[in-house]
Every structure is written in structure tokens, then in C-alpha cells.
C-alpha atoms as a PDB file:
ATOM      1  CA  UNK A   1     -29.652  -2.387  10.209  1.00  0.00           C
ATOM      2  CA  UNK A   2     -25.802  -1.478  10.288  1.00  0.00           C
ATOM      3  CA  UNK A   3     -24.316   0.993   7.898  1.00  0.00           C
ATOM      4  CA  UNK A   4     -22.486  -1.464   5.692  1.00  0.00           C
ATOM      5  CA  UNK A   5     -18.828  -0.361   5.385  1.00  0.00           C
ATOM      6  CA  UNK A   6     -15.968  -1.044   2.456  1.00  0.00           C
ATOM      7  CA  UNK A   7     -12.811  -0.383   3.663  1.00  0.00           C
ATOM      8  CA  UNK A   8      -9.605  -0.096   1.575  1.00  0.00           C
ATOM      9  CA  UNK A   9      -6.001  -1.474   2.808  1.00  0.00           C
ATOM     10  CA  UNK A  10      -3.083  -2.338   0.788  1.00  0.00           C
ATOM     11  CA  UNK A  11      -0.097  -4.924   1.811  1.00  0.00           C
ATOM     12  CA  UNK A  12       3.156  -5.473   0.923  1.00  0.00           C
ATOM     13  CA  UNK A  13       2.907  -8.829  -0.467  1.00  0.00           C
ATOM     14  CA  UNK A  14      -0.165 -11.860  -0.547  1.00  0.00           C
ATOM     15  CA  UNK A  15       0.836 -13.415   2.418  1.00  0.00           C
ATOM     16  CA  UNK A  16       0.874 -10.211   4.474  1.00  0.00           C
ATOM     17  CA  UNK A  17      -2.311  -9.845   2.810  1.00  0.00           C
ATOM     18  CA  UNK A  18      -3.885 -13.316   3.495  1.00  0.00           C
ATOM     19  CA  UNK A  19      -2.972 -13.479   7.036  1.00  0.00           C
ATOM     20  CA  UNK A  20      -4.725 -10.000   7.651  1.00  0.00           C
ATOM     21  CA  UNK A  21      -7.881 -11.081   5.778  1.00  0.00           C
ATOM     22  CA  UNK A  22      -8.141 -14.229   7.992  1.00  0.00           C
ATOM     23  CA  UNK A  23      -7.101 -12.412  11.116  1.00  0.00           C
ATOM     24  CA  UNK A  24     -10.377  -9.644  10.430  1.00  0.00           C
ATOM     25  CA  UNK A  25     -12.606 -12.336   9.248  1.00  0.00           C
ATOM     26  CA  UNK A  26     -11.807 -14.831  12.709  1.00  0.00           C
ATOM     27  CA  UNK A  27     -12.474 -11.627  15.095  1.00  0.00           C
ATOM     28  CA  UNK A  28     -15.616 -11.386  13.404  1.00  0.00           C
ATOM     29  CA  UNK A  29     -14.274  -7.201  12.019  1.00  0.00           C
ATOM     30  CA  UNK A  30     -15.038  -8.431   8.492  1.00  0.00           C
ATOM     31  CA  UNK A  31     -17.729 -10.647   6.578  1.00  0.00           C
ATOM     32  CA  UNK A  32     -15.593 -11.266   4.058  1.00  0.00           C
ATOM     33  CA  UNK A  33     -12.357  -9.503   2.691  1.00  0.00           C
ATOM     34  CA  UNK A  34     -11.548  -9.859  -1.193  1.00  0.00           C
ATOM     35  CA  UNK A  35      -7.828 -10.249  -2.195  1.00  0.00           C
ATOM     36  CA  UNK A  36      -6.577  -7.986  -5.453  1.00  0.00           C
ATOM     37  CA  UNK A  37      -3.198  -8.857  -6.033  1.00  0.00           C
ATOM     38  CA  UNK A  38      -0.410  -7.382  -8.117  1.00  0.00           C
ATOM     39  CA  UNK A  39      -1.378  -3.778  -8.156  1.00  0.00           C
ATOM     40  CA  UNK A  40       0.871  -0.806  -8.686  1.00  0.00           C
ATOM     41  CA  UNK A  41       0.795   1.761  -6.517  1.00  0.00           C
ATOM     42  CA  UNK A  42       2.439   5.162  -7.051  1.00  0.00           C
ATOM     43  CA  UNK A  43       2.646   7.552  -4.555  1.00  0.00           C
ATOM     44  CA  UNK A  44       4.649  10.503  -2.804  1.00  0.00           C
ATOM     45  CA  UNK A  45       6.417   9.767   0.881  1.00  0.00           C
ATOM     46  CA  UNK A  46       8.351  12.077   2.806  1.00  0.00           C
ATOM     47  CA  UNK A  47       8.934  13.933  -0.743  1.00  0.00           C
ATOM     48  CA  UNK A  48      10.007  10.923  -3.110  1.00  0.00           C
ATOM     49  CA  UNK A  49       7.804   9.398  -5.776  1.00  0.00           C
ATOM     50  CA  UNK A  50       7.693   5.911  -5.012  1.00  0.00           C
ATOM     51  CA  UNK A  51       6.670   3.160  -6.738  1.00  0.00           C
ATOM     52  CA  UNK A  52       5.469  -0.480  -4.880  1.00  0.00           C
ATOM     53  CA  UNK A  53       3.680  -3.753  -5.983  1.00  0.00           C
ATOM     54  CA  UNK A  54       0.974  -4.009  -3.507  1.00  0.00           C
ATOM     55  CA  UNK A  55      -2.104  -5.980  -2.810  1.00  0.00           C
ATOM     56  CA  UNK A  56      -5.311  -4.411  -1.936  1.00  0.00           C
ATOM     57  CA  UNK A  57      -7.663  -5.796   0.331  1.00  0.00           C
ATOM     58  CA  UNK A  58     -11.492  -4.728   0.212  1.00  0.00           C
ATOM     59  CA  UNK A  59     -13.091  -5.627   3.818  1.00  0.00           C
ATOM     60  CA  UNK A  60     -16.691  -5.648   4.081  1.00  0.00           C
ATOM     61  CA  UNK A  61     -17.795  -4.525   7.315  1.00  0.00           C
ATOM     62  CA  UNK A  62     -19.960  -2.584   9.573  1.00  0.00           C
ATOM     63  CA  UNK A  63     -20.045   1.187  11.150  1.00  0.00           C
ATOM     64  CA  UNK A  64     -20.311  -0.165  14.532  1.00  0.00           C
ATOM     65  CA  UNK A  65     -16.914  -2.504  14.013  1.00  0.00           C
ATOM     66  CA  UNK A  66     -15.073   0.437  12.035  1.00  0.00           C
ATOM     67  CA  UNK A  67     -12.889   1.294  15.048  1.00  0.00           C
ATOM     68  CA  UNK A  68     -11.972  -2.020  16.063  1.00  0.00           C
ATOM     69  CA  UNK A  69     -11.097  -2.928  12.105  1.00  0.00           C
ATOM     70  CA  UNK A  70      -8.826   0.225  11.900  1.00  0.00           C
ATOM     71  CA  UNK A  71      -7.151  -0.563  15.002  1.00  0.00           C
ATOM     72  CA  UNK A  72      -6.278  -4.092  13.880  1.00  0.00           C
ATOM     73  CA  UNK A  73      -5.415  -3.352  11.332  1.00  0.00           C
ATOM     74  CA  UNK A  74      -2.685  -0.825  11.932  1.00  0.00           C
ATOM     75  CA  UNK A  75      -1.728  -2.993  14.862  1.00  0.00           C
ATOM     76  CA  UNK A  76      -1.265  -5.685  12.074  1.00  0.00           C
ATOM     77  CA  UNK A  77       0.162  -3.638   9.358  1.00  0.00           C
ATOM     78  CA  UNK A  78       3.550  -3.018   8.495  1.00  0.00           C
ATOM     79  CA  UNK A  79       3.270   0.232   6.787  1.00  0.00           C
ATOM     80  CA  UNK A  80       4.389   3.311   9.183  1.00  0.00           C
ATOM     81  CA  UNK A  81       1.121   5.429   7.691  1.00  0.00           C
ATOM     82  CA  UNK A  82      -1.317   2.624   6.400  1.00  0.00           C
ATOM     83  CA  UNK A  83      -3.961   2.959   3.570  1.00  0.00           C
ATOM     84  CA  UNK A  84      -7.142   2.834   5.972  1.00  0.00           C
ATOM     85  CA  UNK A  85     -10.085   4.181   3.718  1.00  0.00           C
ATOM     86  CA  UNK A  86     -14.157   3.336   4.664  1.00  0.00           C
ATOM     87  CA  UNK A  87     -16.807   4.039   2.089  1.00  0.00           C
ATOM     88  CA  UNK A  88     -20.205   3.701   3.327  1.00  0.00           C
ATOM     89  CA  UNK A  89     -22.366   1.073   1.214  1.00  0.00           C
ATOM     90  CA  UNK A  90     -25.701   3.244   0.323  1.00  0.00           C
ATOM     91  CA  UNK A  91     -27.399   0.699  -2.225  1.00  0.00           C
ATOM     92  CA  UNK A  92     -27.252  -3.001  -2.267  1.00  0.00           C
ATOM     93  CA  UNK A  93     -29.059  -6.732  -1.968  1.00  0.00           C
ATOM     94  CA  UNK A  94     -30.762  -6.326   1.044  1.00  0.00           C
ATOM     95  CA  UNK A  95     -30.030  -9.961   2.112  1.00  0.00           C
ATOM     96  CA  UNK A  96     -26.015  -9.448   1.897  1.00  0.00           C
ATOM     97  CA  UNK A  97     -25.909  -6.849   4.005  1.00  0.00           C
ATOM     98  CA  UNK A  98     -27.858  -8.131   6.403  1.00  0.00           C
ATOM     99  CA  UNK A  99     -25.519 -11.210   6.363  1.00  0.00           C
ATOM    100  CA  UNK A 100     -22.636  -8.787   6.211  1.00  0.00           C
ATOM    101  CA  UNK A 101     -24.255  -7.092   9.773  1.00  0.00           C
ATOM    102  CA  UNK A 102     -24.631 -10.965  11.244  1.00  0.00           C
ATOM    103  CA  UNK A 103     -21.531 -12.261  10.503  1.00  0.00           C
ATOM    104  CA  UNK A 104     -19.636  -9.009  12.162  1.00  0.00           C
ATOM    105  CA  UNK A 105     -21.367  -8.966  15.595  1.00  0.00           C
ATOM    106  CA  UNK A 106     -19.423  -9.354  18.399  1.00  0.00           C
ATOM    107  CA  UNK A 107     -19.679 -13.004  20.368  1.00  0.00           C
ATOM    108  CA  UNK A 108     -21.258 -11.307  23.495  1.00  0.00           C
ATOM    109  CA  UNK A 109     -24.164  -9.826  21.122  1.00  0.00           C
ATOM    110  CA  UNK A 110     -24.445 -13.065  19.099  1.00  0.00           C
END
């Protein structure tokens, strides 16, 4: 079995944020990606404090599609330095991340 991955990304807005969920989810990067809107993020760039409504996105993928997820992502993504964080999934139901593992595999391995 896959590592199961969570990764972390933030948008500008929910329709920057649905049309990079469905984007990951058709190329088969994601099993599923949950949509958190209206958080508040603050944070320091290039020596400000800003402050930004965002909306997180929480992908649920795999190790093995980890490098193709980040790169479409920040191919995709707006943000000059993009929030790309992965969290490997240690416990779970067995039977989700097993669906998690089918639903990411490329088309050739299908």
C-alpha cells in the first residue's frame, strides 16, 4: 500500500480554489480535496506582516503522486512562494486509504 499523503495549499479566493481541486482530482493527483473557506491567514513576506482571507485546500493523496501534485500545483497557483505542506497519514480506515491509493494511480497503471 501507498503512504497516504495530506497536503496543505491555500488560495486566494473559492474559485481559485475550486478550479484547483477539480484540476488535481481529474489528473487523478488527488482522491478527493476538501474546501475550507474564509480563513485568515497572517503571515510575514519580504518583512511586512500581512494579513489575507484565504481558502485552504486539504488534498488527499499518495507518496508516489507527491511530485506531480506539487508541481501542479505551483504551475496552477498564483502565489509567487505557495503553501505546499505533505503530512504523511500513519493511522486510518484501512478501506479509505486503499480507495485513496486506487483512485490516484496513473491511467497507464490502472
Amino acid at each position: 500500500m501507498q503512504q497516504a499523503l495530506l497536503i496543505i495549499t491555500s488560495v486566494a479566493d473559492i474559485d481559485a480554489a475550486h478550479r484547483m481541486a477539480r484540476m488535481l482530482v481529474e489528473q487523478r493527483l488527488a482522491a478527493c480535496v476538501n474546501i475550507m473557506p474564509a480563513v485568515r491567514s497572517v503571515y510575514r513576506w519580504q518583512e511586512v506582516i500581512e494579513e489575507a482571507n484565504e481558502v485552504t485546500l486539504l488534498v488527499k493523496s499518495t507518496q508516489a503522486r507527491y511530485h506531480e501534485l506539487e508541481a501542479a500545483i505551483k504551475a496552477a497557483h498564483p502565489y509567487q512562494v505557495p503553501e505546499i505542506v505533505a503530512v504523511p497519514l500513519v493511522a486510518g480506515l484501512p478501506a479509505y486509504f486503499n480507495w485513496i491509493e486506487a483512485e490516484t494511480k496513473r491511467e497507464l497503471d490502472v
